[in-house]
C-alpha atoms as a PDB file:
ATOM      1  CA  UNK A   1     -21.449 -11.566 -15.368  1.00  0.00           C
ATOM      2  CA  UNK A   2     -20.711 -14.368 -12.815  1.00  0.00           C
ATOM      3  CA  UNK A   3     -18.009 -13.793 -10.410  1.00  0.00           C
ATOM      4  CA  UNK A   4     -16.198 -17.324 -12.231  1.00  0.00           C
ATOM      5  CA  UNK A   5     -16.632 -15.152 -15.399  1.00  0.00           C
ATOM      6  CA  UNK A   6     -14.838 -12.161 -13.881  1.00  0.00           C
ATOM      7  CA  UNK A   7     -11.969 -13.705 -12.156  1.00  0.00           C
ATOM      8  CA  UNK A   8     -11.207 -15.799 -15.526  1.00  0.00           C
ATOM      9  CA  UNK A   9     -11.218 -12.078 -17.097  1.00  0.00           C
ATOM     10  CA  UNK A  10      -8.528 -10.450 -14.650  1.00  0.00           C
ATOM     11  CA  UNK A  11      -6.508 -13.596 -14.638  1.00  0.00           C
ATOM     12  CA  UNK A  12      -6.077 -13.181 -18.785  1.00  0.00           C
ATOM     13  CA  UNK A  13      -3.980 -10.080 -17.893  1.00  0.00           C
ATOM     14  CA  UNK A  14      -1.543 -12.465 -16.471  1.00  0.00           C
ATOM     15  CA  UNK A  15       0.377 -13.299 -19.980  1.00  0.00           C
ATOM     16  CA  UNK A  16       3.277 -11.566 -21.823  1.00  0.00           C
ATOM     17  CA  UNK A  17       5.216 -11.716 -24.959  1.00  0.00           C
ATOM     18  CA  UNK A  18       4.750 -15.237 -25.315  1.00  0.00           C
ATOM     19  CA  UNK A  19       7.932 -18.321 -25.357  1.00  0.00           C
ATOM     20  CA  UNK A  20       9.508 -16.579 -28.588  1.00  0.00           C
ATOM     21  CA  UNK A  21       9.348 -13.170 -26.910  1.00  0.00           C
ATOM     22  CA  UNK A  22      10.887 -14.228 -23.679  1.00  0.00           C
ATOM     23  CA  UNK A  23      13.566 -16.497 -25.069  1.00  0.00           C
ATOM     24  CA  UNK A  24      14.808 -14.361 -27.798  1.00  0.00           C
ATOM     25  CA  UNK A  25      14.739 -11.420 -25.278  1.00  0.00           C
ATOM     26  CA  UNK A  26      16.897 -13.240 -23.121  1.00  0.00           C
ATOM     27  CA  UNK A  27      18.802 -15.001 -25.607  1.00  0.00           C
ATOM     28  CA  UNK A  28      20.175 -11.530 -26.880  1.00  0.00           C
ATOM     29  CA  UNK A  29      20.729 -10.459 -23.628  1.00  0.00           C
ATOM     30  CA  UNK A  30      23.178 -14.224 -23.074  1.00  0.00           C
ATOM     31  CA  UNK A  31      25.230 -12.817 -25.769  1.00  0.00           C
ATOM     32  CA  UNK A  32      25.814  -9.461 -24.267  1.00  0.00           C
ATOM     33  CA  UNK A  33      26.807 -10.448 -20.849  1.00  0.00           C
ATOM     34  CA  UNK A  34      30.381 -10.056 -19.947  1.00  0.00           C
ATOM     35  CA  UNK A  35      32.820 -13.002 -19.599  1.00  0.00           C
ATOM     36  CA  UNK A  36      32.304 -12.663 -15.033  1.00  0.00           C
ATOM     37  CA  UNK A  37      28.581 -12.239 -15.160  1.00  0.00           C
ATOM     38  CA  UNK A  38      28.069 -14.883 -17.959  1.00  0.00           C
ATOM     39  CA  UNK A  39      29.844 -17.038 -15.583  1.00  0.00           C
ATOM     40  CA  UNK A  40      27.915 -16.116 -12.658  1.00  0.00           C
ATOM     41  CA  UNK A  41      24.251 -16.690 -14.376  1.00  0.00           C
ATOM     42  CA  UNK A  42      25.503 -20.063 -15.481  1.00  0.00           C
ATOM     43  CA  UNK A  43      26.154 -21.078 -11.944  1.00  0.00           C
ATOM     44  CA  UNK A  44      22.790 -19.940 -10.828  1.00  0.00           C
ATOM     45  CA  UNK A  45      20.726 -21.554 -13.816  1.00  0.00           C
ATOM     46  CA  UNK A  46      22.689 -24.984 -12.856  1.00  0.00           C
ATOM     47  CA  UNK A  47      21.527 -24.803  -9.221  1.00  0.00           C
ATOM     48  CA  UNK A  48      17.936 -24.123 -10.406  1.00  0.00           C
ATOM     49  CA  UNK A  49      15.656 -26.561  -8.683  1.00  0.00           C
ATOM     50  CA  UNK A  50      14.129 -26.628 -12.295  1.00  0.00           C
ATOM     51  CA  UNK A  51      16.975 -27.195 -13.754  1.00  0.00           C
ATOM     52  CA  UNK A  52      16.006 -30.643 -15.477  1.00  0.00           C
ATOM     53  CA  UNK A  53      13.166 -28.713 -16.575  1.00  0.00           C
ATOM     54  CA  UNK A  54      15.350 -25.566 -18.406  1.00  0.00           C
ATOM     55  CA  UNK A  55      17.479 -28.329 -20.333  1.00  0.00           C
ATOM     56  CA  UNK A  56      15.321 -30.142 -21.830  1.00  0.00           C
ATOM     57  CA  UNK A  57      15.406 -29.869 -25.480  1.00  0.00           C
ATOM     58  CA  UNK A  58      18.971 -28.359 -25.640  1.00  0.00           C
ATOM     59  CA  UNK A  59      20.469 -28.912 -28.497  1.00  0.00           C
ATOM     60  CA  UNK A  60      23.430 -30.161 -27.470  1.00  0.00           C
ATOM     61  CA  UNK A  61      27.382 -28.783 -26.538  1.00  0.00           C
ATOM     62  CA  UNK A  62      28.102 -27.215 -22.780  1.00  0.00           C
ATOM     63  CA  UNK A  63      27.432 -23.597 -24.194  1.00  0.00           C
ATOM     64  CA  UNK A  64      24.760 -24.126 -26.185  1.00  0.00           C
ATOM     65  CA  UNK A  65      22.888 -25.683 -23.673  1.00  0.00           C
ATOM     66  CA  UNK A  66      23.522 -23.601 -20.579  1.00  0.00           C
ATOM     67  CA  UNK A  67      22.319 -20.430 -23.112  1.00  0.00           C
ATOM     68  CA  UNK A  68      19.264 -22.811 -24.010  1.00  0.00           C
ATOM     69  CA  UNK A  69      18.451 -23.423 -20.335  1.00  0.00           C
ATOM     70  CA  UNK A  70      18.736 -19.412 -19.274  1.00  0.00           C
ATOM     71  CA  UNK A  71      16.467 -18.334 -22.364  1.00  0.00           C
ATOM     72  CA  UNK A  72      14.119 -21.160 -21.319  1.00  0.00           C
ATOM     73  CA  UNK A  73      14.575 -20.155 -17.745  1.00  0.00           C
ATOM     74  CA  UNK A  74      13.096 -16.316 -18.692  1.00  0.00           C
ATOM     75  CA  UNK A  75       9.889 -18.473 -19.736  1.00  0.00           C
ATOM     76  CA  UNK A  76       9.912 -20.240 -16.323  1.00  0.00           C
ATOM     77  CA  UNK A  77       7.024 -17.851 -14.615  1.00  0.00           C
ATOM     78  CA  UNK A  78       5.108 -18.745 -17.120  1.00  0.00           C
ATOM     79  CA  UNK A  79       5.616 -22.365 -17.698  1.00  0.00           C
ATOM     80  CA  UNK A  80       4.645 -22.383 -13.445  1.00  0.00           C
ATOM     81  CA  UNK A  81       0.965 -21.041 -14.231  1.00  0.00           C
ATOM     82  CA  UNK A  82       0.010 -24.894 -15.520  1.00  0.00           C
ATOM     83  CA  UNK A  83       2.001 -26.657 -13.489  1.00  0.00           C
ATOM     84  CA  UNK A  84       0.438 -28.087 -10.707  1.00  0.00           C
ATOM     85  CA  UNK A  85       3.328 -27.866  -8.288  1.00  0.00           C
ATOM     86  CA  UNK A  86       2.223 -24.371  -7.766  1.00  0.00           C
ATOM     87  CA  UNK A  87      -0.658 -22.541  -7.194  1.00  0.00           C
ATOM     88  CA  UNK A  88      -2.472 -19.148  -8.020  1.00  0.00           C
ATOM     89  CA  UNK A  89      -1.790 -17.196  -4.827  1.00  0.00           C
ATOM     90  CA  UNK A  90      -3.903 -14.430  -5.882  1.00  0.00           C
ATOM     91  CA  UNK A  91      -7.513 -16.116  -5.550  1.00  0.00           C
ATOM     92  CA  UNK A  92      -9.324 -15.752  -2.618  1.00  0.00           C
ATOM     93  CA  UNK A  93      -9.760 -19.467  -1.841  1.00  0.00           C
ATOM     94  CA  UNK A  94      -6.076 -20.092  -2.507  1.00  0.00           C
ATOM     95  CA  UNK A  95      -5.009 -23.312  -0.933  1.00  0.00           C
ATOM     96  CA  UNK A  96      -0.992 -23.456  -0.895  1.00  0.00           C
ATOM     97  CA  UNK A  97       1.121 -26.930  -2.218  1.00  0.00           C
ATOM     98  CA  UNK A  98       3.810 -28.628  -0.952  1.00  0.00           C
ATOM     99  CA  UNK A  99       7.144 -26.441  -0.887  1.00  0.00           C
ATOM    100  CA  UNK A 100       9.020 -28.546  -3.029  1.00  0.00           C
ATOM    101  CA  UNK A 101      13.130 -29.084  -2.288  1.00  0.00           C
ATOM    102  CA  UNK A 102      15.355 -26.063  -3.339  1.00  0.00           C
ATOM    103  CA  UNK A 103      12.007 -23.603  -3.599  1.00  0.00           C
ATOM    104  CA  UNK A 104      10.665 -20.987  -1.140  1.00  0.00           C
ATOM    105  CA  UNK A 105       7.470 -20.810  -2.116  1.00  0.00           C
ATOM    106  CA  UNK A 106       5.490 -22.261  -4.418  1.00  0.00           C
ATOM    107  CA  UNK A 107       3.227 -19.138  -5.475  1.00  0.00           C
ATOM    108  CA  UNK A 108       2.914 -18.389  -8.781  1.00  0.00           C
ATOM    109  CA  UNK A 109       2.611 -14.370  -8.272  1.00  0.00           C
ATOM    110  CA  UNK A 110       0.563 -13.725 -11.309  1.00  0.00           C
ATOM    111  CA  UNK A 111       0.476 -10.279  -9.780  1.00  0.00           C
ATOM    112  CA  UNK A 112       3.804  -9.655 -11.026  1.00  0.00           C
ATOM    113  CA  UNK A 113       3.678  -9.780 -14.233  1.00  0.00           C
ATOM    114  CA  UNK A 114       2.327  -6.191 -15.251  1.00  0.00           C
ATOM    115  CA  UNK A 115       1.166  -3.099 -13.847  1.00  0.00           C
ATOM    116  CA  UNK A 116      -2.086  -1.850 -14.726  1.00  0.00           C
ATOM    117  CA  UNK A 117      -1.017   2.041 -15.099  1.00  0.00           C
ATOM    118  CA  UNK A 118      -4.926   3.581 -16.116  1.00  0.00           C
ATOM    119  CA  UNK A 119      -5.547   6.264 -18.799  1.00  0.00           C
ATOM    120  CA  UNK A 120      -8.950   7.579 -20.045  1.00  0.00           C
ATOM    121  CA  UNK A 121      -9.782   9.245 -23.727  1.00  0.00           C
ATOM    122  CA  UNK A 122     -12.942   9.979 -22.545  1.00  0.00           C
ATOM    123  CA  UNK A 123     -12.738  11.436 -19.188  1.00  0.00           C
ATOM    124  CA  UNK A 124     -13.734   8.458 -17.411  1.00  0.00           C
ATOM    125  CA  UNK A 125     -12.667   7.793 -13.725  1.00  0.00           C
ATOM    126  CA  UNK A 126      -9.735   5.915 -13.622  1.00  0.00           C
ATOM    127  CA  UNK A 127      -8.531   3.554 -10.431  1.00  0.00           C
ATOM    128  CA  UNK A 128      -4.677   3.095  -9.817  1.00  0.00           C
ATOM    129  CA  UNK A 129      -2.127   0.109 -10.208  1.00  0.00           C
ATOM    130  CA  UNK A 130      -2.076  -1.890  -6.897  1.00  0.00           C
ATOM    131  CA  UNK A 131       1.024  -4.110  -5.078  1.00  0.00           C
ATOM    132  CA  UNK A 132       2.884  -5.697  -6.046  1.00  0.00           C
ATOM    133  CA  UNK A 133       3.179  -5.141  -9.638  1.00  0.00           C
ATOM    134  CA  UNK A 134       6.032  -5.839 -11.908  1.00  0.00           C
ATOM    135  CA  UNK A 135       7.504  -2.183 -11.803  1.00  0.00           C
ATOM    136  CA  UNK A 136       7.952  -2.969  -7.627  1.00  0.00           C
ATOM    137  CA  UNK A 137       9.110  -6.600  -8.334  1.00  0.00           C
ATOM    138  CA  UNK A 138      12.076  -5.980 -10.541  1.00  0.00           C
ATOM    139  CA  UNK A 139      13.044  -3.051  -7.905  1.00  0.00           C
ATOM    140  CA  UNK A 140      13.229  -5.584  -5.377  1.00  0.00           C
ATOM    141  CA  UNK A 141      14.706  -7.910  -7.297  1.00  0.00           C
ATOM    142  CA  UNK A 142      17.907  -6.216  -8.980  1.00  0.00           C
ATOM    143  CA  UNK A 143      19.928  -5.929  -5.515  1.00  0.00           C
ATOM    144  CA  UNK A 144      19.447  -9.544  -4.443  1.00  0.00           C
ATOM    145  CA  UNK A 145      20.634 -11.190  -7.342  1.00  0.00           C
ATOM    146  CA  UNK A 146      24.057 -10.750  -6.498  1.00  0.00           C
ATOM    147  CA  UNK A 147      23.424 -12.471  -3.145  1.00  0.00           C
ATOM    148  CA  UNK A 148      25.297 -16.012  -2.798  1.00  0.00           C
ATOM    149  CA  UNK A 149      22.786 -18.796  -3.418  1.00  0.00           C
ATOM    150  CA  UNK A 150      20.610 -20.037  -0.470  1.00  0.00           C
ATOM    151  CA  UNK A 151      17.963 -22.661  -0.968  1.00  0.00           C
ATOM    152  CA  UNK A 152      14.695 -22.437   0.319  1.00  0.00           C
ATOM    153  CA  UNK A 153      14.819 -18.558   1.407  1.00  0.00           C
ATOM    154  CA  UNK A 154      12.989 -16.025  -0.621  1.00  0.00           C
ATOM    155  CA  UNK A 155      15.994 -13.889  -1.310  1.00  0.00           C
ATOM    156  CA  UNK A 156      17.806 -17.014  -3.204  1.00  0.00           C
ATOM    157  CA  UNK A 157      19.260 -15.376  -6.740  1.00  0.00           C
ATOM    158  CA  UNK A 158      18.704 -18.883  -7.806  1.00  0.00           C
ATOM    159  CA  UNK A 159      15.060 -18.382  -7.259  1.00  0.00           C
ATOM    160  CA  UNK A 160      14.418 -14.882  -8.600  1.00  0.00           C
ATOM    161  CA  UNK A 161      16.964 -14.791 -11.192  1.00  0.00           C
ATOM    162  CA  UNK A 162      14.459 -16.048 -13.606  1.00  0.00           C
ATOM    163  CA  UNK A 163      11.725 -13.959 -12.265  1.00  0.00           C
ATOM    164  CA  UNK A 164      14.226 -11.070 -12.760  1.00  0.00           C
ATOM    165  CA  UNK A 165      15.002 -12.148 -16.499  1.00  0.00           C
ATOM    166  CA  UNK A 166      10.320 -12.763 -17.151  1.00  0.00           C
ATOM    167  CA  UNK A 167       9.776  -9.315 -15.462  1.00  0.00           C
ATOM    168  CA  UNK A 168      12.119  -6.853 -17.487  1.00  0.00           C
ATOM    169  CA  UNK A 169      10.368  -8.932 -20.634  1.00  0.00           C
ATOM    170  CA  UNK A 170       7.354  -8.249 -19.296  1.00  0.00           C
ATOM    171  CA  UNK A 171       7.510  -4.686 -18.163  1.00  0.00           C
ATOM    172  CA  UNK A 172       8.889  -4.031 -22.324  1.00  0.00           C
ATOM    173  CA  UNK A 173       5.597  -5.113 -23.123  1.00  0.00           C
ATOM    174  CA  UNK A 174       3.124  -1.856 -23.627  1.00  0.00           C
ATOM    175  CA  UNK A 175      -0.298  -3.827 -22.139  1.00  0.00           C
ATOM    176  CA  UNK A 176       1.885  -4.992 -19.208  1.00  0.00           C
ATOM    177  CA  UNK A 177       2.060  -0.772 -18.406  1.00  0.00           C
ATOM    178  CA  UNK A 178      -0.952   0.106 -19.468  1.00  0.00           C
ATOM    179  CA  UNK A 179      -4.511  -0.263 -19.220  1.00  0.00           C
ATOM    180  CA  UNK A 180      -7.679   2.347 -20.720  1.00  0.00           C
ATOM    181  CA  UNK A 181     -11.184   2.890 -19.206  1.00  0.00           C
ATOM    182  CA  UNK A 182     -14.028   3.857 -20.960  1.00  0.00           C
ATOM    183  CA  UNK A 183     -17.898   5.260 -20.587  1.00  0.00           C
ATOM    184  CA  UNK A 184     -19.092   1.630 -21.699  1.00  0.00           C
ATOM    185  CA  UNK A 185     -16.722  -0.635 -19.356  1.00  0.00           C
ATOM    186  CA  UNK A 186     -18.162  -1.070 -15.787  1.00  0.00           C
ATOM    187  CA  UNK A 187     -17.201  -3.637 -13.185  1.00  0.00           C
ATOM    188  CA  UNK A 188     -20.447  -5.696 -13.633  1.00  0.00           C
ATOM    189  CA  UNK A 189     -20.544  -6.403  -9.548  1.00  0.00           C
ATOM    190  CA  UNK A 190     -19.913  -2.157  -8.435  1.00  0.00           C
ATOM    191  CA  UNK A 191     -21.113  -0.485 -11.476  1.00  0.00           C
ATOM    192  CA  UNK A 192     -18.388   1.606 -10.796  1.00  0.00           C
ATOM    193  CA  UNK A 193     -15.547   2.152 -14.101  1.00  0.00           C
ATOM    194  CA  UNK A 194     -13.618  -0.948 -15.238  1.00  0.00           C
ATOM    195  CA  UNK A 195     -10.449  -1.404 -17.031  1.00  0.00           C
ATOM    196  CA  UNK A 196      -9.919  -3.528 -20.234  1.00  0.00           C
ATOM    197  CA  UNK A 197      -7.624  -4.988 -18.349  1.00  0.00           C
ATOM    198  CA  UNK A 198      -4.461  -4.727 -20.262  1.00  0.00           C
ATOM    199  CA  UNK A 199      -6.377  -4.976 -23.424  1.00  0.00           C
ATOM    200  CA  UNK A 200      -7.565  -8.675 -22.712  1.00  0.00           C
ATOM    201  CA  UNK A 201     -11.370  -7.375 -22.646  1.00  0.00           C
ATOM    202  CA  UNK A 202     -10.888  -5.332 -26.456  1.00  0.00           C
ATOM    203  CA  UNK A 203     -11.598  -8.404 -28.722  1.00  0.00           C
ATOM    204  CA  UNK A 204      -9.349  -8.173 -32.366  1.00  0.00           C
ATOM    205  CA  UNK A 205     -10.422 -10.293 -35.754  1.00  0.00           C
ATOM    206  CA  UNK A 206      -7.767 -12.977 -36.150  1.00  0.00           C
ATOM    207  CA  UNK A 207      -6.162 -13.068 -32.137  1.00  0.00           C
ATOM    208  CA  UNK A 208      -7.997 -14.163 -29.181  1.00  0.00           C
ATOM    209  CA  UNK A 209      -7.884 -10.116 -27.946  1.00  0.00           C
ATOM    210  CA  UNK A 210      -5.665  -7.285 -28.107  1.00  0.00           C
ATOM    211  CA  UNK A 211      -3.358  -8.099 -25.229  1.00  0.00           C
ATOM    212  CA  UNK A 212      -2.606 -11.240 -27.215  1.00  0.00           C
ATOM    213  CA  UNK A 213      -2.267  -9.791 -30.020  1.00  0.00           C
ATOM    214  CA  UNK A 214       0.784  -8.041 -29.235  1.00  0.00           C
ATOM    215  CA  UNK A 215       1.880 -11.307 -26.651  1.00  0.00           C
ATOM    216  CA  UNK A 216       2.432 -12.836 -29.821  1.00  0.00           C
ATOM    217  CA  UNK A 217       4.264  -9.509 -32.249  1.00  0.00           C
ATOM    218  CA  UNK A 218       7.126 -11.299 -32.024  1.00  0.00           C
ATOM    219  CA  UNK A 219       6.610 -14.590 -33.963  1.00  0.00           C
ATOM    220  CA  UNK A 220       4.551 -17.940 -32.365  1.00  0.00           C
ATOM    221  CA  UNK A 221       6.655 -20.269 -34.110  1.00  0.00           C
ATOM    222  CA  UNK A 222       8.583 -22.057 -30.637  1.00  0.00           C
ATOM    223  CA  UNK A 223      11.732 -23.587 -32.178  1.00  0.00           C
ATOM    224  CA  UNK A 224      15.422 -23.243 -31.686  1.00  0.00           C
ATOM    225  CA  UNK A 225      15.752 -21.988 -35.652  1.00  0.00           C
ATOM    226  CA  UNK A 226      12.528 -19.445 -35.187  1.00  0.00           C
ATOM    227  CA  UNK A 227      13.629 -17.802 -32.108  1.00  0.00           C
ATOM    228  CA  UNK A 228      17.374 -17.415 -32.579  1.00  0.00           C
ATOM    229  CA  UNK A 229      16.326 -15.995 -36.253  1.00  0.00           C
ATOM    230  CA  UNK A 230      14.642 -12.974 -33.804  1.00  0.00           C
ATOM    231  CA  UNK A 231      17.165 -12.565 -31.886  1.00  0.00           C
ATOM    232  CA  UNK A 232      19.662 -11.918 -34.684  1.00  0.00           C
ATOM    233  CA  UNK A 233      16.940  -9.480 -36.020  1.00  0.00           C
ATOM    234  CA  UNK A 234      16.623  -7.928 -32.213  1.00  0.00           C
ATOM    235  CA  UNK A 235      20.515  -7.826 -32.245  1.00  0.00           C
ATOM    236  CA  UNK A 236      20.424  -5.295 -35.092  1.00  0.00           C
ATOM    237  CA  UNK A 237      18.208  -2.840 -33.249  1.00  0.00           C
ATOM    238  CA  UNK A 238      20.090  -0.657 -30.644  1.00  0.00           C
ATOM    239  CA  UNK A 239      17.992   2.484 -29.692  1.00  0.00           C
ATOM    240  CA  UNK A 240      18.675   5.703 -28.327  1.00  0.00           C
ATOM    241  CA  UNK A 241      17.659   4.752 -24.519  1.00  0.00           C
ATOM    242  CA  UNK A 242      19.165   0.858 -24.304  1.00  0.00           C
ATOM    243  CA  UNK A 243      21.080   2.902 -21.031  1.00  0.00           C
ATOM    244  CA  UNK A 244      17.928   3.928 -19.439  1.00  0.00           C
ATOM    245  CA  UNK A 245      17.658   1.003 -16.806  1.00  0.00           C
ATOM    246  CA  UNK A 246      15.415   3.095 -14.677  1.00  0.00           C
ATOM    247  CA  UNK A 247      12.127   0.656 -14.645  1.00  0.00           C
ATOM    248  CA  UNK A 248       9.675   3.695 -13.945  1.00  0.00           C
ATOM    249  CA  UNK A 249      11.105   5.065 -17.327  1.00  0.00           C
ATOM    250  CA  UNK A 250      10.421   1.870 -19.043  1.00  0.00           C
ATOM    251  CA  UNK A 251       6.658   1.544 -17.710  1.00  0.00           C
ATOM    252  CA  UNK A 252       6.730   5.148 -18.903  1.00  0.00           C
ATOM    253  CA  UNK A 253       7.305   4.459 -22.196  1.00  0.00           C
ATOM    254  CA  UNK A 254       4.698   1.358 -22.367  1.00  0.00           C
ATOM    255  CA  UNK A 255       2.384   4.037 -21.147  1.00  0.00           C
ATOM    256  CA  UNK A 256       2.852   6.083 -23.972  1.00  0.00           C
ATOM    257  CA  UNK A 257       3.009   3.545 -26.595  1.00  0.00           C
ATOM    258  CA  UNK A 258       0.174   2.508 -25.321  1.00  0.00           C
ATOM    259  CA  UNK A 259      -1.703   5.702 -25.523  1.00  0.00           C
ATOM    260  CA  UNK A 260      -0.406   7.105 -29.015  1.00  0.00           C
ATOM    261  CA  UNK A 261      -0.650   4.092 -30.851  1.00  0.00           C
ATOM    262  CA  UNK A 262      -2.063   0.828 -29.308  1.00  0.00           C
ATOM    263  CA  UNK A 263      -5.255   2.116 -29.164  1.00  0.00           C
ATOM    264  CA  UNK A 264      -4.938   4.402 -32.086  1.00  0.00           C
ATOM    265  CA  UNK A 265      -8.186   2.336 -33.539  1.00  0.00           C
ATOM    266  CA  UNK A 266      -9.943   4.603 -31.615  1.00  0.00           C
ATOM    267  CA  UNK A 267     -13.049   3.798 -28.420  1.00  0.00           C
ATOM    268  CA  UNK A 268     -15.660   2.212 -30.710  1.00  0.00           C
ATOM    269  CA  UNK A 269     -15.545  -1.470 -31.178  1.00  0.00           C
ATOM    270  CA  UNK A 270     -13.827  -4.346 -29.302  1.00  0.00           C
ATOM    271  CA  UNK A 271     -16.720  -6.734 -28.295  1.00  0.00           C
ATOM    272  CA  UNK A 272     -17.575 -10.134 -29.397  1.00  0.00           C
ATOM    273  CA  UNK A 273     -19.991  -8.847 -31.514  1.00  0.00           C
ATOM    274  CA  UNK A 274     -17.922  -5.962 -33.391  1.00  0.00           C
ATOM    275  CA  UNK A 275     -14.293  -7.307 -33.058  1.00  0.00           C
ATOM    276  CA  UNK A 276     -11.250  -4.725 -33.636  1.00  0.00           C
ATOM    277  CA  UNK A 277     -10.012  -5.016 -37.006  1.00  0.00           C
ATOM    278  CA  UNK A 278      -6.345  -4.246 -37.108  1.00  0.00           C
ATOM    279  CA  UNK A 279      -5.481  -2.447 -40.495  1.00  0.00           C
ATOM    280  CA  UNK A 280      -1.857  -3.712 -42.537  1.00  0.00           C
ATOM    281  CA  UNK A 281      -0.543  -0.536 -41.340  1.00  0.00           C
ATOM    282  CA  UNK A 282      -0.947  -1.252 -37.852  1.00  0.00           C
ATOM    283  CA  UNK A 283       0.306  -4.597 -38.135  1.00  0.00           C
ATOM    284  CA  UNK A 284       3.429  -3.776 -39.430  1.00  0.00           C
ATOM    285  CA  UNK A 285       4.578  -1.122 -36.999  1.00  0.00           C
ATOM    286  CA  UNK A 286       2.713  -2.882 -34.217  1.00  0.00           C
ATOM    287  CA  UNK A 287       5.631  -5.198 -35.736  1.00  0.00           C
ATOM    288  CA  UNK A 288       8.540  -3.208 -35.500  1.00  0.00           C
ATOM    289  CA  UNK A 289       7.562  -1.594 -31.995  1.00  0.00           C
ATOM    290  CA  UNK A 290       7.512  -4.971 -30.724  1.00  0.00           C
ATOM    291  CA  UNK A 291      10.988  -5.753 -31.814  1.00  0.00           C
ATOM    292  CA  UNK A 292      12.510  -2.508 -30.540  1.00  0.00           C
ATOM    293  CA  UNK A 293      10.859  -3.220 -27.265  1.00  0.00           C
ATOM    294  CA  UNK A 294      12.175  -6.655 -27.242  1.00  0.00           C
ATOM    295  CA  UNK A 295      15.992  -5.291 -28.279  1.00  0.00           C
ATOM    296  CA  UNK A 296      15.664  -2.669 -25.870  1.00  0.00           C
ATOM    297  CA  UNK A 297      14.429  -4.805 -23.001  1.00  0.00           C
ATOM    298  CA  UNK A 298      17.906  -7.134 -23.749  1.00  0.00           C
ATOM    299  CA  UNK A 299      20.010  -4.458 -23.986  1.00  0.00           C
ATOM    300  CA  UNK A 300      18.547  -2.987 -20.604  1.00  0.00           C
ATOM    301  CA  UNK A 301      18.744  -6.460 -19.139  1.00  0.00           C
ATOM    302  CA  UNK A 302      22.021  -7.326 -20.338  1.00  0.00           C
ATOM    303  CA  UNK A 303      23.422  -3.859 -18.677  1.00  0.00           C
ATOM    304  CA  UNK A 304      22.103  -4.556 -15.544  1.00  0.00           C
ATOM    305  CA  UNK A 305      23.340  -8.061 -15.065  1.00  0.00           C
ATOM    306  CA  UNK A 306      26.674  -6.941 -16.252  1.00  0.00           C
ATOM    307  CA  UNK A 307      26.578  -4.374 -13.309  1.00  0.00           C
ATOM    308  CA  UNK A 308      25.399  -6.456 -10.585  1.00  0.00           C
ATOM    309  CA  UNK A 309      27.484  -9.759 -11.248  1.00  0.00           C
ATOM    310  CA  UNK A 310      29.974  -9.190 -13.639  1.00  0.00           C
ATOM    311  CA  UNK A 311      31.965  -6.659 -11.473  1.00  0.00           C
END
């Protein structure tokens, strides 16, 4: 495998729940927010350099459309990866852009997104998560989002808030906690053991691979109607541990998930030549562990935004 080939690979891991997760995670969390932190987000959305960019398509009416542009804002780290503003800071050759009015940086920290915690079921030598990761990002995060605004400085909450709102999505994600080694997966340049890489390397009939797969558990259908339908179905889930805002619980749980049942079709399989194929069964509760992640990833959001800015 060409070294092209490989960095395409680890740059797959860079995804999460896709627009419909993000928004409806965050849209939940919107309606849980006290009256003081509610009032507080809104302020920092509206001062988002981006901010043209968050309210387009709103559907109209002052709350509706300040809601529309902080569920649209948890998608922002994504929507950055194609926009040409920014660039991929994590390649070798990076070349930086223009720091554009209002913004620190222009980096698209595609590191941030996940954290590759390894596990074997076969013995195989494992290698640990690196930094930054999205477990050290949210840490960092949580305190300086009460900050007052200040453009252009890396500690702006106007900046990070919607970092902060993409990461605890993320990290509620079980292949952004988790990835598994195997005998047959070796880094094609060392020879030495190689991740799947958040499951982007295990290929699944009917989804581009099993990272993917579960980006998209949550629905793929982008529209105002679609996602707010999940979110009313997200708003009925509660779950034992919504008060667990501890992130290295959360990645904790991923890693389990991860291990007891995203995998559960066993080491065989996975490559372009014998795809994964997902049984009904574990389509529906792959299903209904992706909404309770979602709900409790709102819930744990919500709780913490309420703490640090509706006080």
């Amino acid at each position: 495998m060409k070294t092209a080939t490989l960095l395409l690979l680890i740059c797959t891991t860079l995804s999460a729940w896709n627009s419909v997760g993000h928004k409806a995670i965050a849209g939940l969390a919107y309606d849980l927010l006290n009256d003081k932190a509610r009032a507080r987000v809104d302020s920092l959305i509206r001062q988002h350099p981006d901010f043209a960019l968050l309210i387009g398509g709103a559907p109209g009416g002052q709350k509706a459309n300040i809601r529309h542009a902080f569920m649209k804002a948890a998608f922002w780290p994504d929507i950055i990866k194609g926009d040409l503003r920014f660039y991929d800071d994590g390649k070798r050759d990076a070349v930086g852009t223009e720091i554009k009015a209002g913004f620190p940086e222009m980096k698209q920290h595609r590191d941030w997104h996940y954290i590759n915690v390894p596990f074997s079921t076969d013995g195989t030598d494992t290698v640990n998560p690196r930094d930054p990761n999205v477990l050290s990002q949210i840490r960092w995060i949580r305190p300086l989002l009460a900050n007052e605004p200040s453009p252009g400085h890396v500690k702006d909450p106007v900046y990070l808030l919607p970092w902060f709102l993409h990461l605890v999505g993320d990290i509620h994600q079980p292949l952004h906690c988790a990835t598994r080694f195997k005998k047959d997966q070796v880094n094609p340049q060392t020879g030495k053991p190689w991740s799947d890489l958040g499951g982007n390397t295990v290929n699944v009939v009917g989804s581009y691979n099993l990272h993917a797969y579960w980006d998209d558990a949550l629905g793929i259908a982008d529209t105002g109607t679609f996602v707010n339908g999940v979110v009313k179905v997200m708003a009925k889930r509660t779950g034992s541990s919504a008060e667990t805002l501890d992130p290295s619980k959360w990645v904790e749980e991923g890693l389990e998930i991860s291990r007891s049942f995203v995998y559960s079709f066993g080491n065989e399989g996975g490559g372009k030549e014998n795809p994964i194929q997902l049984t009904d069964e574990y389509r529906v509760k792959s299903r209904q562990i992706a909404l309770d992640r979602a709900a409790l990833g709102a819930r744990r959001l919500a709780a913490i935004l309420n703490a640090e800015l509706g006080n």
